[in-house]
C-alpha atoms as a PDB file:
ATOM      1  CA  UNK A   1      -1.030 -16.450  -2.937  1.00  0.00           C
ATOM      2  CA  UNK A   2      -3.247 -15.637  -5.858  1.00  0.00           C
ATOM      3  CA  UNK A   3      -4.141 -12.058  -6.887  1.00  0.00           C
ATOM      4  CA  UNK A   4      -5.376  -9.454  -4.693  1.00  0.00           C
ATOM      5  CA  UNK A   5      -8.417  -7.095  -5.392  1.00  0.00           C
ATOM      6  CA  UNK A   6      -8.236  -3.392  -4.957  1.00  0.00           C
ATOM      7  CA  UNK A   7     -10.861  -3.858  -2.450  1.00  0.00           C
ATOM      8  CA  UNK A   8      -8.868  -5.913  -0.340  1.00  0.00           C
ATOM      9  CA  UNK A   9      -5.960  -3.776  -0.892  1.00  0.00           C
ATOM     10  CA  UNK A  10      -7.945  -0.384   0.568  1.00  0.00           C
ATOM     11  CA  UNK A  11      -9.129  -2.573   3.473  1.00  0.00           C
ATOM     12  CA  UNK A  12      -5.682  -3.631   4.586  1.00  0.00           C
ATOM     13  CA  UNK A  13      -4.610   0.240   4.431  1.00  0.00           C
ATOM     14  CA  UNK A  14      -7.842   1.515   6.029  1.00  0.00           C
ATOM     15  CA  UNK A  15      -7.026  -0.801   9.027  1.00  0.00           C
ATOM     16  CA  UNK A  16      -3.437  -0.561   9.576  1.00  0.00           C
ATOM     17  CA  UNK A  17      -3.334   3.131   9.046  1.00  0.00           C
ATOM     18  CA  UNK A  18      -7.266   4.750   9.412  1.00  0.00           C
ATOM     19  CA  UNK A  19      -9.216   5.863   6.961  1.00  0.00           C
ATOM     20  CA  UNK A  20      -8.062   9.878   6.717  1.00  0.00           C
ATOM     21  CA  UNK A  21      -3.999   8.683   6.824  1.00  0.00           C
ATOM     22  CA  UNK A  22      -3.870   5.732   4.559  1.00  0.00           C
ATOM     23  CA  UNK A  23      -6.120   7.728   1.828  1.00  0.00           C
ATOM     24  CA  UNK A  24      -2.928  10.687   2.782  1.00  0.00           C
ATOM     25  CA  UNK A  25      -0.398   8.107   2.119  1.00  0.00           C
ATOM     26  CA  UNK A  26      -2.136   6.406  -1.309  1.00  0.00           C
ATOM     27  CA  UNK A  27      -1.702   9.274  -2.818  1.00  0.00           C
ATOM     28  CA  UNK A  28       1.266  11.941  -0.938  1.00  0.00           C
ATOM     29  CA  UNK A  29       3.260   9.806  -0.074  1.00  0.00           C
ATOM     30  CA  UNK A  30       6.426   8.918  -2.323  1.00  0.00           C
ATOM     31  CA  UNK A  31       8.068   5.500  -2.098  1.00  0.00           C
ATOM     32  CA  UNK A  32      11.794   4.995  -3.245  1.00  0.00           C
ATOM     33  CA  UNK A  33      10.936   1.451  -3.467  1.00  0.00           C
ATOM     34  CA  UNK A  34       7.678   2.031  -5.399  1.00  0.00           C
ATOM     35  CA  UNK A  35      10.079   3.748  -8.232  1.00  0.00           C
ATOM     36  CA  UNK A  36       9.755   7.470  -6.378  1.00  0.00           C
ATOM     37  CA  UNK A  37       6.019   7.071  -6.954  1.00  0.00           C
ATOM     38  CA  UNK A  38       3.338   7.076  -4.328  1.00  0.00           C
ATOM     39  CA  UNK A  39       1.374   3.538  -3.878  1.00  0.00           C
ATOM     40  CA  UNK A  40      -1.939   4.857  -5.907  1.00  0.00           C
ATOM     41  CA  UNK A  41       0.588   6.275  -8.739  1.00  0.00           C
ATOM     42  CA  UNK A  42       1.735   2.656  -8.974  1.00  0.00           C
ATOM     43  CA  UNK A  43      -0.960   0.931  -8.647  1.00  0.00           C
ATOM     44  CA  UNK A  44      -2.232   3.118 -11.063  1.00  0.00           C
ATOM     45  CA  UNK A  45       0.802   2.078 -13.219  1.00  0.00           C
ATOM     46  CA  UNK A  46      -0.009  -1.896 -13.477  1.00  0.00           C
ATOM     47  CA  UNK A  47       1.921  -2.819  -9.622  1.00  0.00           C
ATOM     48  CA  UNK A  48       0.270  -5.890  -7.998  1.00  0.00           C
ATOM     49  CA  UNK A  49      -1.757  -4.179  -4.893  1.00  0.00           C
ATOM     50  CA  UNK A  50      -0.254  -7.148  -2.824  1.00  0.00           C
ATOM     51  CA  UNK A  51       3.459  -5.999  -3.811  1.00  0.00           C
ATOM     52  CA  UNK A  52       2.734  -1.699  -3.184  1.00  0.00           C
ATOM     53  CA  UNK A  53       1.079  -3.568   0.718  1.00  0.00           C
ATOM     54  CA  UNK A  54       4.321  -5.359   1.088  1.00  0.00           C
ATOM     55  CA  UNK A  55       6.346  -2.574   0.560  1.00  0.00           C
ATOM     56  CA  UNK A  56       4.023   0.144   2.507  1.00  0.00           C
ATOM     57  CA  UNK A  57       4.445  -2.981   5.315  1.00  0.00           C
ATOM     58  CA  UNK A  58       8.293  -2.452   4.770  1.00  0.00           C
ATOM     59  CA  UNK A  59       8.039   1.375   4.827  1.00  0.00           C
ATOM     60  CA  UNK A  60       6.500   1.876   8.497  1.00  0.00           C
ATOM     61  CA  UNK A  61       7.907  -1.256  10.204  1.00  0.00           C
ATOM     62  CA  UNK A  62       4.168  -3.201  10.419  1.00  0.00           C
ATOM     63  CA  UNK A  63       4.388  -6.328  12.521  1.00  0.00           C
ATOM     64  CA  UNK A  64       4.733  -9.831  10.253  1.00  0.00           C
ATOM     65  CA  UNK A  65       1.342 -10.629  11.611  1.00  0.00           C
ATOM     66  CA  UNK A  66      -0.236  -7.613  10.455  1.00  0.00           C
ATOM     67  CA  UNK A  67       1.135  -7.839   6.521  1.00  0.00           C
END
């Protein structure tokens, strides 16, 4: 699947979630799966972008086709 640019990643949020609620959730929102950090705290930390997506995807139920 190859790697995923930060770009990309902020895209994918933007349009699943809007511009004003994904930028909330990057950086308020705290993910048990993301090791009780929010996704911009572990992206921060070294996580693939693709991996925090997949488990913000997991986190509010978004569609397969959507992910």
């Amino acid at each position: 699947m190859g790697l995923v640019r930060l770009t990309e990643f902020h895209e994918w949020v933007r349009d699943e979630f809007g511009e004003m609620r994904g930028e909330v959730l990057l950086s308020d929102h705290v993910m048990a799966s993301l090791g009780g950090r929010t996704p911009g705290q572990a992206i921060e930390a070294g996580e693939d972008p693709r991996d925090v997506w997949r488990r913000l995807c997991e986190e509010f139920d978004v569609p397969r086709d959507r992910s």
